[in-house]
Protein backbone atom coordinates (compact mmCIF):
# COMPACT_ATOMS: atom_id res chain seq x y z
CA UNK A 1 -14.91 63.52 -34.56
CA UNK A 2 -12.23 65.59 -36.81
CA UNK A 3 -9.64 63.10 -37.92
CA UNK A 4 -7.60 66.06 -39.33
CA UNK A 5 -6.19 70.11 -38.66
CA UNK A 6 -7.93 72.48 -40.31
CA UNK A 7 -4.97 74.32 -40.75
CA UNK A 8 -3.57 73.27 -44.02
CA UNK A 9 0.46 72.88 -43.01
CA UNK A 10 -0.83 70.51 -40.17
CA UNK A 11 -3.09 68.70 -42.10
CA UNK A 12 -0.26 68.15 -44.59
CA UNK A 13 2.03 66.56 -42.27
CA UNK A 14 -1.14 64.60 -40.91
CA UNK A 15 -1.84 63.15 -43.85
CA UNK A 16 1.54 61.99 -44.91
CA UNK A 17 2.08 61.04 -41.42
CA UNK A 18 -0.68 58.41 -41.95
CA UNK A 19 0.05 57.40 -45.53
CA UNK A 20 3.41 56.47 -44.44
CA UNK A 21 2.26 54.58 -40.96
CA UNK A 22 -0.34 52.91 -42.85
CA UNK A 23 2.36 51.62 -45.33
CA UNK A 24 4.60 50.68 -42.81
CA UNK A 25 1.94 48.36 -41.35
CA UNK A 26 1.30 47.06 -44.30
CA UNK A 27 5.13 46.04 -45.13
CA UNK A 28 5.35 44.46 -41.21
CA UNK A 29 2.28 42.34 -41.81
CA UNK A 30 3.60 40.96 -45.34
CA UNK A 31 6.95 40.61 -44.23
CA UNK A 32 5.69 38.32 -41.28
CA UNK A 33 3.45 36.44 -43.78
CA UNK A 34 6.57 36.03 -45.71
CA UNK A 35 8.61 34.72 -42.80
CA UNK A 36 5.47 32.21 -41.98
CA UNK A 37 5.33 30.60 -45.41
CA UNK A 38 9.20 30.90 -45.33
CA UNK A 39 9.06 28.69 -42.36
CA UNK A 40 5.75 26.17 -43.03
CA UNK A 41 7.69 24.86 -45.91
CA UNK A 42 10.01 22.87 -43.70
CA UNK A 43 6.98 20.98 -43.21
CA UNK A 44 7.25 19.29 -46.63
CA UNK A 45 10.24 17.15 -44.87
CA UNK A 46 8.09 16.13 -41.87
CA UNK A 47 5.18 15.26 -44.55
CA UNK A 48 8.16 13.19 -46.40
CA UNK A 49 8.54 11.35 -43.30
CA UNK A 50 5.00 10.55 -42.38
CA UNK A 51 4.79 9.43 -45.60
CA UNK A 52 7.59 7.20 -45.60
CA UNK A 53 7.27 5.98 -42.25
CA UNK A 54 3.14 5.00 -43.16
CA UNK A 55 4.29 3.19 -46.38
CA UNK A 56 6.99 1.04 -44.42
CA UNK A 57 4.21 0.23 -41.90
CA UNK A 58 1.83 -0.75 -44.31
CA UNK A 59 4.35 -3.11 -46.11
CA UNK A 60 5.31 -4.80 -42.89
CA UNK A 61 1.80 -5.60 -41.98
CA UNK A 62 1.00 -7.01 -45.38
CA UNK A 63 4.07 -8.78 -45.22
CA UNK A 64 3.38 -10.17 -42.31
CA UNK A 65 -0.10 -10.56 -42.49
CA UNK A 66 0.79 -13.04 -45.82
CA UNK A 67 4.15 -14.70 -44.24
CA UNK A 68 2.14 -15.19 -40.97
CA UNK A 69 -0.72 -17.41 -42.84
CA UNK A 70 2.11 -19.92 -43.97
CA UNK A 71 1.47 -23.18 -42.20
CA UNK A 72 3.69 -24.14 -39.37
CA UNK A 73 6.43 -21.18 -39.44
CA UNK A 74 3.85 -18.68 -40.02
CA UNK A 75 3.78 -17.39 -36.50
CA UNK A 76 7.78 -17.11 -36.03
CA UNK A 77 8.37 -15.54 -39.18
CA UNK A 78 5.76 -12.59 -38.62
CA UNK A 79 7.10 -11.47 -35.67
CA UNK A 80 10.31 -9.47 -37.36
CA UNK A 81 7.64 -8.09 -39.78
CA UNK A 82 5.32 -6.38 -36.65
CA UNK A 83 8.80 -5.02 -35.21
CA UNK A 84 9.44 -3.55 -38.58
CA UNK A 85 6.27 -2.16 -38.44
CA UNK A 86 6.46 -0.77 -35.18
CA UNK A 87 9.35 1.03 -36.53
CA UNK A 88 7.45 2.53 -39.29
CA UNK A 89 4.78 3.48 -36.98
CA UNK A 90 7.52 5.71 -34.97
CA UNK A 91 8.59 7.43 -38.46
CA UNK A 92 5.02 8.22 -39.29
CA UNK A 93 4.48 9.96 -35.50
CA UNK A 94 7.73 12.00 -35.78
CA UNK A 95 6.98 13.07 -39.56
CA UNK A 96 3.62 14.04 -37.61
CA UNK A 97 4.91 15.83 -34.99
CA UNK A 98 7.61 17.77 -36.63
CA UNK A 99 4.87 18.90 -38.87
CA UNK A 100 3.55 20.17 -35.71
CA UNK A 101 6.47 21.87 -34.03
CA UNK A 102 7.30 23.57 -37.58
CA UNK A 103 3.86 24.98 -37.95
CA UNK A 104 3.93 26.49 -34.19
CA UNK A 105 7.33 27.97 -34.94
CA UNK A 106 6.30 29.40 -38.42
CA UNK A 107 3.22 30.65 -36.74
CA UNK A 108 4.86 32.38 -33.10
CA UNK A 109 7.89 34.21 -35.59
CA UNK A 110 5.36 35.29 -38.25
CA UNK A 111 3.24 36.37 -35.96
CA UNK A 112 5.97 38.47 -33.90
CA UNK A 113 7.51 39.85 -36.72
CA UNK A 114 4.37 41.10 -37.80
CA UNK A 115 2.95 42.19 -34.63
CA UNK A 116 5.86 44.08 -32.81
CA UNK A 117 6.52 46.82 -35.56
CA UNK A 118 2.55 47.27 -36.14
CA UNK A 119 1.94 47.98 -32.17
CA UNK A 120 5.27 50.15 -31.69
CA UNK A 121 3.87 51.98 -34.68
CA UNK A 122 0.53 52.09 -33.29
CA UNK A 123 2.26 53.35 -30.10
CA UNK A 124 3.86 56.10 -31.93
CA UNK A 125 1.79 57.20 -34.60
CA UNK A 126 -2.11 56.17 -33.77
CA UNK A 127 -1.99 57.35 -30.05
CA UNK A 128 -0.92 61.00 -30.97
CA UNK A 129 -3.83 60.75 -34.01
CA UNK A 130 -6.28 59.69 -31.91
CA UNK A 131 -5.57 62.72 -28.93
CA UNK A 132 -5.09 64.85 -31.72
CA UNK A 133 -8.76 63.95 -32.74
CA UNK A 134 -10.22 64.02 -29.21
CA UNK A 135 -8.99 67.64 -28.33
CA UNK A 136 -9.85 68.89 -31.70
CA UNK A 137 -13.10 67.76 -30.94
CA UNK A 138 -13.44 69.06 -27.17
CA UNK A 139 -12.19 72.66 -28.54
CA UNK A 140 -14.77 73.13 -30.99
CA UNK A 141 -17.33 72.03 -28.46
CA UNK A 142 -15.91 74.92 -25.29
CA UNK A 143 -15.56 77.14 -28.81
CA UNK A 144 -19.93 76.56 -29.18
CA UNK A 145 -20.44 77.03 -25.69
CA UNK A 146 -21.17 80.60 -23.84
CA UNK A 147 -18.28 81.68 -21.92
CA UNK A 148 -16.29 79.24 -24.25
CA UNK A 149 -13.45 81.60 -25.94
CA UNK A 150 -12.97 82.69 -21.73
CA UNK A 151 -12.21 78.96 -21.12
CA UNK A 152 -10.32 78.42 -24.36
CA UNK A 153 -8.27 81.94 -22.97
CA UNK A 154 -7.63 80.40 -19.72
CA UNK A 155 -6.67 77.11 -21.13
CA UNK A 156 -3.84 79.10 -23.11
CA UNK A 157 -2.83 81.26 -19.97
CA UNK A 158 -2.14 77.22 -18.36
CA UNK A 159 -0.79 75.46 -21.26
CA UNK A 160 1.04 77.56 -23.80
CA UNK A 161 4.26 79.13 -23.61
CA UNK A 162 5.66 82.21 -22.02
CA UNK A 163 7.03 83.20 -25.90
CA UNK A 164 3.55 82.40 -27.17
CA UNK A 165 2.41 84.50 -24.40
CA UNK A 166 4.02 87.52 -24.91
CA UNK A 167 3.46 87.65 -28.46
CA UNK A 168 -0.51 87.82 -27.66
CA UNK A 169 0.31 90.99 -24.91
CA UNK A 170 2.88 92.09 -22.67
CA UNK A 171 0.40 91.14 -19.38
CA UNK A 172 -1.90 88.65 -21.13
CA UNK A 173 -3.39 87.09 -17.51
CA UNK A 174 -3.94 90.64 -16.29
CA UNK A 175 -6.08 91.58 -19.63
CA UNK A 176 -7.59 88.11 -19.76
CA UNK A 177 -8.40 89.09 -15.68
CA UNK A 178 -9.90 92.86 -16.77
CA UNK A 179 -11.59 90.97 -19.86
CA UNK A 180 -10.00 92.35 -22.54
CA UNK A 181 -12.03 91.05 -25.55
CA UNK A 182 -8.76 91.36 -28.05
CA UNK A 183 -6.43 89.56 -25.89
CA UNK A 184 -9.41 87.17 -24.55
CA UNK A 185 -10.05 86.29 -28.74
CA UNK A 186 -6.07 86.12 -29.68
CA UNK A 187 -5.44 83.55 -26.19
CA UNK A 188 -8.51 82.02 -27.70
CA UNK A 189 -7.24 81.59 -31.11
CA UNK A 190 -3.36 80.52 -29.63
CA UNK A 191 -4.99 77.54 -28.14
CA UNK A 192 -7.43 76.82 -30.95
CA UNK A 193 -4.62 76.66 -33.19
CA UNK A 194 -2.39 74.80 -31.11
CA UNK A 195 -5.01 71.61 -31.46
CA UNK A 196 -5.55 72.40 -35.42
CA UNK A 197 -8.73 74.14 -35.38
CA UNK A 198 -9.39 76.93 -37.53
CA UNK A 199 -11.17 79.54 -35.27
CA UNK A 200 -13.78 81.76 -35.88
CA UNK A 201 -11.33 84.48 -35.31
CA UNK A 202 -9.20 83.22 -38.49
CA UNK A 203 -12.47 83.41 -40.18
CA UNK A 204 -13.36 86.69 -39.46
C-alpha cells in the first residue's frame, strides 16, 4: 500500500502532516499521564488514614485484650476499648475506600484527557491518510490494467472539475467519446495526480 504522494509538494505536506499529528498524540497521552499521577497522589491522604485508623484499632484490641484479663472488672472495662476499636475499624475502611474513589477518578480524567484529543486527531488526520493510501493504491492498480488509462479518463470526466476540465480540452467528454489518445492520457494523468501518483505520462 503507498503510505505517501509521489509527487514531491504532496508528499511534503504528508509528511509534516504526520510528524506533527504524531507529536500531538504524543503530548495528549503524556499530558493525561500527567493529570493521572497528578490525581493518584491524593491517595497518600486516604493511605494516611488507613493507616491511622489500623493503628488505633490495633491499640484498642490490645488494650482491651490486657484490661479485659483483669480479674473481676475485666469484662466492663473492655467494652469502651472494642467501641474504640470499632471506630478505628471505620477510619481504616474510609482511608480504603477513598483510596479507591481517588484512583477511579485519576484513572476516568487521565484517561479522557488522553483519549479525546488522540481520536479527534485520528478523526482528522489518520482517516484522510488512510483514503489517501487506499485510492493511491486502487489507481495504480486500473493504471496496470488494459483499458485502465480509459477508466482513469472517465473517472476524471465524473470527479474533477469543470476548470480542470477545460484546461485538458475545450470538449474533453466528446474526445474522451471519439478516443482521443492525448486527451484520454492528460484526463488520465488529471486524476492520477489528483490521488498523488506519479503517472507514466509524467514519466515519459
Amino acid at each position: 500500500m503507498q503510505l505517501y504522494a509521489d509527487l514531491p509538494a504532496r508528499r511534503a505536506r504528508q509528511i509534516t502532516a504526520d510528524v506533527f499529528s504524531l507529536a500531538f498524540i504524543v503530548l495528549w497521552i503524556v499530558i493525561g499521564s500527567w493529570v493521572y499521577q497528578l490525581i493518584a497522589a491524593f491517595q497518600e491522604l486516604g493511605a494516611q488514614m488507613q493507616d491511622a485508623g489500623a493503628g488505633f484499632r490495633s491499640t484498642m484490641v490490645e488494650l482491651g485484650d490486657t484490661l479485659g484479663a483483669v480479674p473481676l472488672i475485666g469484662s466492663g472495662i473492655r467494652a469502651p476499648f472494642d467501641g474504640a476499636s470499632d471506630a478505628g475499624a471505620t477510619l481504616e475502611a474510609a482511608g480504603r475506600n477513598q483510596q479507591e474513589t481517588v484512583l477511579a477518578a485519576a484513572t476516568l480524567v487521565g484517561v479522557f484527557i488522553a483519549v479525546v484529543p488522540v481520536v479527534l486527531i485520528l478523526l482528522v488526520w489518520l482517516l484522510p491518510r488512510i483514503r489517501f493510501a487506499v485510492r493511491a493504491d486502487e489507481a495504480k492498480k486500473l493504471l496496470a490494467t488494459p483499458g485502465g488509462t480509459d477508466l482513469l479518463a472517465l473517472r476524471a470526466l465524473a470527479s474533477q472539475n469543470l476548470t480542470a476540465l477545460s484546461q485538458v480540452s475545450a470538449d474533453p467528454a466528446a474526445e474522451w467519446r471519439a478516443g482521443n489518445a492525448t486527451t484520454v492520457a492528460r484526463l488520465a494523468q488529471l486524476q492520477l495526480n489528483d490521488v498523488g501518483v506519479r503517472t507514466r505520462f509524467d514519466q515519459a
